[in-house]
N, C-alpha and C. Protein backbone atom coordinates (compact mmCIF):
# COMPACT_ATOMS: atom_id res chain seq x y z
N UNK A 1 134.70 111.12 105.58
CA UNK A 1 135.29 109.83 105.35
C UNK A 1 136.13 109.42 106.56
N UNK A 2 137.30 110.26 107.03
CA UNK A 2 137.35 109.92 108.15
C UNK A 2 136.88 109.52 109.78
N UNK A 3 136.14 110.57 109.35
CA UNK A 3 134.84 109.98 110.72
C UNK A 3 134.35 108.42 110.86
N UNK A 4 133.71 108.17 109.40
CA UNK A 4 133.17 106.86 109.31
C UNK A 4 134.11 105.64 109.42
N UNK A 5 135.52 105.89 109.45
CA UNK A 5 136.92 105.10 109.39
C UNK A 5 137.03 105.15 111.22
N UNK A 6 137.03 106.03 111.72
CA UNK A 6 137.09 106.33 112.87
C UNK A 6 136.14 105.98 113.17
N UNK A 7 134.92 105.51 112.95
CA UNK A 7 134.12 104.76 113.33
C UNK A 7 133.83 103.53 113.66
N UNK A 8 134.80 102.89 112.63
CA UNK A 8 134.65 101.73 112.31
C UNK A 8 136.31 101.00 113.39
N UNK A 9 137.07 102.07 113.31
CA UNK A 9 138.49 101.46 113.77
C UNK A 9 138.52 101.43 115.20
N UNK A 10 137.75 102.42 116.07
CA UNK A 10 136.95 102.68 117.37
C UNK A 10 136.50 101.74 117.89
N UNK A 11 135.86 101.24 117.02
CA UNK A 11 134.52 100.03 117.04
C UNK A 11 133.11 101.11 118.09
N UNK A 12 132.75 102.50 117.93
CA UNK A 12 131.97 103.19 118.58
C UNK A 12 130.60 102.46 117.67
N UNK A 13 130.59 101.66 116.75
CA UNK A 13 129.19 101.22 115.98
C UNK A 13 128.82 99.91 117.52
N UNK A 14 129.21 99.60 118.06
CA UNK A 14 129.36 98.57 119.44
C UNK A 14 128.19 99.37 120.41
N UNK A 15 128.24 100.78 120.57
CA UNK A 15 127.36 101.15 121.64
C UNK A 15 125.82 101.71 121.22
N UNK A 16 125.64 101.36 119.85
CA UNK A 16 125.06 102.16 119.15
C UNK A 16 123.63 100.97 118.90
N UNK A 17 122.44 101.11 119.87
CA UNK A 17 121.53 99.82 119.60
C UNK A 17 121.10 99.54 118.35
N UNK A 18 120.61 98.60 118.12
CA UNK A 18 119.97 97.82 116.64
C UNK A 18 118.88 98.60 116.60
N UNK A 19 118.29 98.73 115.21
CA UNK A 19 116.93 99.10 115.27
C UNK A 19 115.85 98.13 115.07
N UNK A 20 115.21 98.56 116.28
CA UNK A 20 113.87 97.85 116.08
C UNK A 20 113.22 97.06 114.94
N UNK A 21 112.60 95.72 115.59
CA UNK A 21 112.45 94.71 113.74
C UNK A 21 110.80 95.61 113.49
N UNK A 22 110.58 96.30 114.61
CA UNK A 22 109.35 96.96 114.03
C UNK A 22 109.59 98.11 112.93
N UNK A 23 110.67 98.36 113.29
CA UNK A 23 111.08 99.48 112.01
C UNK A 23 112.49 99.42 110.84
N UNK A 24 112.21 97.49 110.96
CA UNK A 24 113.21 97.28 110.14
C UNK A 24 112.79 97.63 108.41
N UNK A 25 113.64 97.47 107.69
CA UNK A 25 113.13 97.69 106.19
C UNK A 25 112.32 96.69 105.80
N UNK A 26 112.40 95.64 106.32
CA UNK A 26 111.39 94.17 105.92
C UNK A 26 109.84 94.57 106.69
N UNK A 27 110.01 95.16 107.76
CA UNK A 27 108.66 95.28 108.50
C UNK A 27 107.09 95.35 107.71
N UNK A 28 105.90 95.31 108.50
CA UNK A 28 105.07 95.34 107.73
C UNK A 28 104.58 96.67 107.65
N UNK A 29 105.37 97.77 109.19
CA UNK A 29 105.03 99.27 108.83
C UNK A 29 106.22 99.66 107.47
N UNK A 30 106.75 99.57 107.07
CA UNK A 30 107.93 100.21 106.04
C UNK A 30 107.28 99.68 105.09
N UNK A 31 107.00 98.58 104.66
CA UNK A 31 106.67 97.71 103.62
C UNK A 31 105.53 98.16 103.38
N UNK A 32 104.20 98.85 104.31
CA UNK A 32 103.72 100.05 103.94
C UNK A 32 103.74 101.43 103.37
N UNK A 33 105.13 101.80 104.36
CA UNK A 33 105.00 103.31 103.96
C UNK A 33 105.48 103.27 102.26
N UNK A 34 106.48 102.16 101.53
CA UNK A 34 106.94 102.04 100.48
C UNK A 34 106.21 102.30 99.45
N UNK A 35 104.65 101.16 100.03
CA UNK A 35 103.61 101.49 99.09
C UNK A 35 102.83 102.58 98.53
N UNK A 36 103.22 103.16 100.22
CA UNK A 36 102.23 104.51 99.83
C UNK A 36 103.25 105.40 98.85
N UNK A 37 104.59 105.59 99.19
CA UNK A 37 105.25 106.04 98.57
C UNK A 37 105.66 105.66 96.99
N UNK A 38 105.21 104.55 96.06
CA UNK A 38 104.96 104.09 95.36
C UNK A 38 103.67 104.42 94.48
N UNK A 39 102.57 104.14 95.58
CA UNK A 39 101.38 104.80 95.06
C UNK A 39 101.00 106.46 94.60
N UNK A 40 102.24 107.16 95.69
CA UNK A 40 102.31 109.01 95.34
C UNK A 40 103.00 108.45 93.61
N UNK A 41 104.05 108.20 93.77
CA UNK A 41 104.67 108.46 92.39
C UNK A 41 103.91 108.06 91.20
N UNK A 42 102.98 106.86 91.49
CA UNK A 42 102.24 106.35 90.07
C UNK A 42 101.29 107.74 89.80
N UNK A 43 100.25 108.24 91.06
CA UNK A 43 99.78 109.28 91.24
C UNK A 43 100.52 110.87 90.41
N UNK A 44 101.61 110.80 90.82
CA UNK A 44 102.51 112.26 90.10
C UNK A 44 102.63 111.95 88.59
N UNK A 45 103.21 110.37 88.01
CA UNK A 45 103.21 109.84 86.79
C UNK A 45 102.17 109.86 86.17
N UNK A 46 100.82 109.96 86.69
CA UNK A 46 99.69 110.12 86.23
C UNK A 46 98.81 111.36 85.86
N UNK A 47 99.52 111.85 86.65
CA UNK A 47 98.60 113.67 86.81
C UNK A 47 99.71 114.09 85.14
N UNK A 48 101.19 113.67 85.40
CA UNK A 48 102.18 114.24 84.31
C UNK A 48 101.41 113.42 83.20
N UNK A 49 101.06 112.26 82.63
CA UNK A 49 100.67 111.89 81.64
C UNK A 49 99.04 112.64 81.38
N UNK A 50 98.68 112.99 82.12
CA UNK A 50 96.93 113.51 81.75
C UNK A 50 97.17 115.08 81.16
N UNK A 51 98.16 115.73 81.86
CA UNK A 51 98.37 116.99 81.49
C UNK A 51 99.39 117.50 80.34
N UNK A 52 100.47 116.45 80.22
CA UNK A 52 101.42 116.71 79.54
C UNK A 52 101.33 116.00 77.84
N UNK A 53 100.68 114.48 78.10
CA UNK A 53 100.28 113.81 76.98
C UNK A 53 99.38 114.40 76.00
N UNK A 54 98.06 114.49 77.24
CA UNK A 54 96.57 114.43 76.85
C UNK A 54 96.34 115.92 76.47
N UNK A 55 96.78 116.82 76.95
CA UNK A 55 96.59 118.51 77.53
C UNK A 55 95.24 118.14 78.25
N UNK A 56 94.95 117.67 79.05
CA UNK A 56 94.25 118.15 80.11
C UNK A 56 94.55 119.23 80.97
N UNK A 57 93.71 120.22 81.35
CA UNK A 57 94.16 121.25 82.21
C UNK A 57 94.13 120.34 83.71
N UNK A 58 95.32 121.22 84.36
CA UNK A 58 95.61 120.75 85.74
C UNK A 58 94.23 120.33 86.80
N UNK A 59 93.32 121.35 86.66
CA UNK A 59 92.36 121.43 87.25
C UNK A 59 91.26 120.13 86.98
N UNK A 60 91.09 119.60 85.44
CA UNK A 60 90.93 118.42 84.68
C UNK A 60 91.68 117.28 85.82
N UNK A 61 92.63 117.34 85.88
CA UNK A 61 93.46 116.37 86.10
C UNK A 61 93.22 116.11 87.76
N UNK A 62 93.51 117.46 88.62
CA UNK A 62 92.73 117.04 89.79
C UNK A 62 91.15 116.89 89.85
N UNK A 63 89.98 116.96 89.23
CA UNK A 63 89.03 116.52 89.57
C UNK A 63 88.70 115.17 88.69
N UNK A 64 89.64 114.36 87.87
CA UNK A 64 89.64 113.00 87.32
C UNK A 64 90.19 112.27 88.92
N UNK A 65 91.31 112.66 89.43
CA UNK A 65 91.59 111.83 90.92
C UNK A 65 90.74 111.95 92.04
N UNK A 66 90.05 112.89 92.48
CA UNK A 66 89.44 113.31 93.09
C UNK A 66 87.68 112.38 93.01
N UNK A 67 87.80 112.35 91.90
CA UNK A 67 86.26 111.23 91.64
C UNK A 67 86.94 109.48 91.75
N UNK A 68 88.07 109.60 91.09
CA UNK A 68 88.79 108.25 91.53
C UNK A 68 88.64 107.74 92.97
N UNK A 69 89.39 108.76 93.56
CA UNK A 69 89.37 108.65 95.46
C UNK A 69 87.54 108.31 95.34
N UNK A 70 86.57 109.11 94.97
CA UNK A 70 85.26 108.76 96.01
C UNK A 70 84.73 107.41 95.29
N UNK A 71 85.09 107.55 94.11
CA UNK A 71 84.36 106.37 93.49
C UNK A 71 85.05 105.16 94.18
N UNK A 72 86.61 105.07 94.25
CA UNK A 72 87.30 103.89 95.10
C UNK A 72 86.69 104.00 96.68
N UNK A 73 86.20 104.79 97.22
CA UNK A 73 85.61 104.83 98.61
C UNK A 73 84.40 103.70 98.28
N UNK A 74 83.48 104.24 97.26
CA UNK A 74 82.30 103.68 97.45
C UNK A 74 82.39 102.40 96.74
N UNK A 75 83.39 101.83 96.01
CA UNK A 75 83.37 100.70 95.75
C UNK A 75 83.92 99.86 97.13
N UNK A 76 84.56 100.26 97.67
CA UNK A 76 85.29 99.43 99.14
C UNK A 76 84.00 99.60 100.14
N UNK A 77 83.29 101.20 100.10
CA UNK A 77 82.04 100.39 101.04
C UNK A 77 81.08 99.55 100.78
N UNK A 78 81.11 99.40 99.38
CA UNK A 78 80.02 98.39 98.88
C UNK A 78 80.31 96.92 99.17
N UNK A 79 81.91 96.99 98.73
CA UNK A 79 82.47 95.50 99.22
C UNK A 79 82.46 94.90 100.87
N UNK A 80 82.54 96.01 101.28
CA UNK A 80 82.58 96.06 102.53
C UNK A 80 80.91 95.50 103.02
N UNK A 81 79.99 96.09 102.86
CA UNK A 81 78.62 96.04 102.65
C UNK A 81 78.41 94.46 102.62
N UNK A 82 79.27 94.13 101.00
CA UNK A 82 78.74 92.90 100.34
C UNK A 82 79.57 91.70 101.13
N UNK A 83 80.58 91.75 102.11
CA UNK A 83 80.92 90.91 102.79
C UNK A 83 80.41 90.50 104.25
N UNK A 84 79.51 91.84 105.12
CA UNK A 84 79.04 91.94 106.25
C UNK A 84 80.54 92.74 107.26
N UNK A 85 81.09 92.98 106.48
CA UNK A 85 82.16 93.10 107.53
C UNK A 85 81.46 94.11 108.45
N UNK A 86 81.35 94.06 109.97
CA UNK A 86 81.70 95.54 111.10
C UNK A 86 82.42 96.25 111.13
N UNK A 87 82.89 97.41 110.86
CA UNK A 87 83.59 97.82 111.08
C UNK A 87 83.63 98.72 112.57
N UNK A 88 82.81 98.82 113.30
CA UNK A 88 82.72 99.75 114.29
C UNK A 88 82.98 98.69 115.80
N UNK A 89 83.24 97.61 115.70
CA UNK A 89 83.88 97.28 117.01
C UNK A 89 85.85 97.29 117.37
């Protein structure tokens, strides 16, 4: 506590640069990583409801996500497909 008082009474927050708007909390990298970090927890909330609700065995529970992931692959390459997009330039 004193440090941060001494910080502030110093004025040493003066030499100390801004951070980057690329790595501000509004950015569009953070405003990513949030998601992903959002998306783990629905993921952990999910594995806990399949195993803990349902009794699915763990092993159940990772190969229900595991077909999720390929089946969501092959629906995005299909879309992908069904729009023409390139992806290789």
């Amino acid at each position: 506590k004193t440090d941060f008082i001494n910080f502030i009474n110093d004025q040493e927050w003066k030499s100390i640069e801004p951070v980057s708007s690329w790595f501000g909390p509004s950015s569009f990298l953070m405003s990513s990583m949030s998601a992903l970090f959002q998306l783990s927890m629905w993921i952990r909330h999910g594995h806990g409801y399949l195993t803990e609700n349902l009794g699915i065995p763990v092993w159940g529970s990772y190969a229900i996500f595991g077909l999720a992931t390929l089946f969501s692959g092959l629906v995005l390459g299909l879309v992908s497909e069904a729009f023409g997009t390139d992806w290789e330039h």
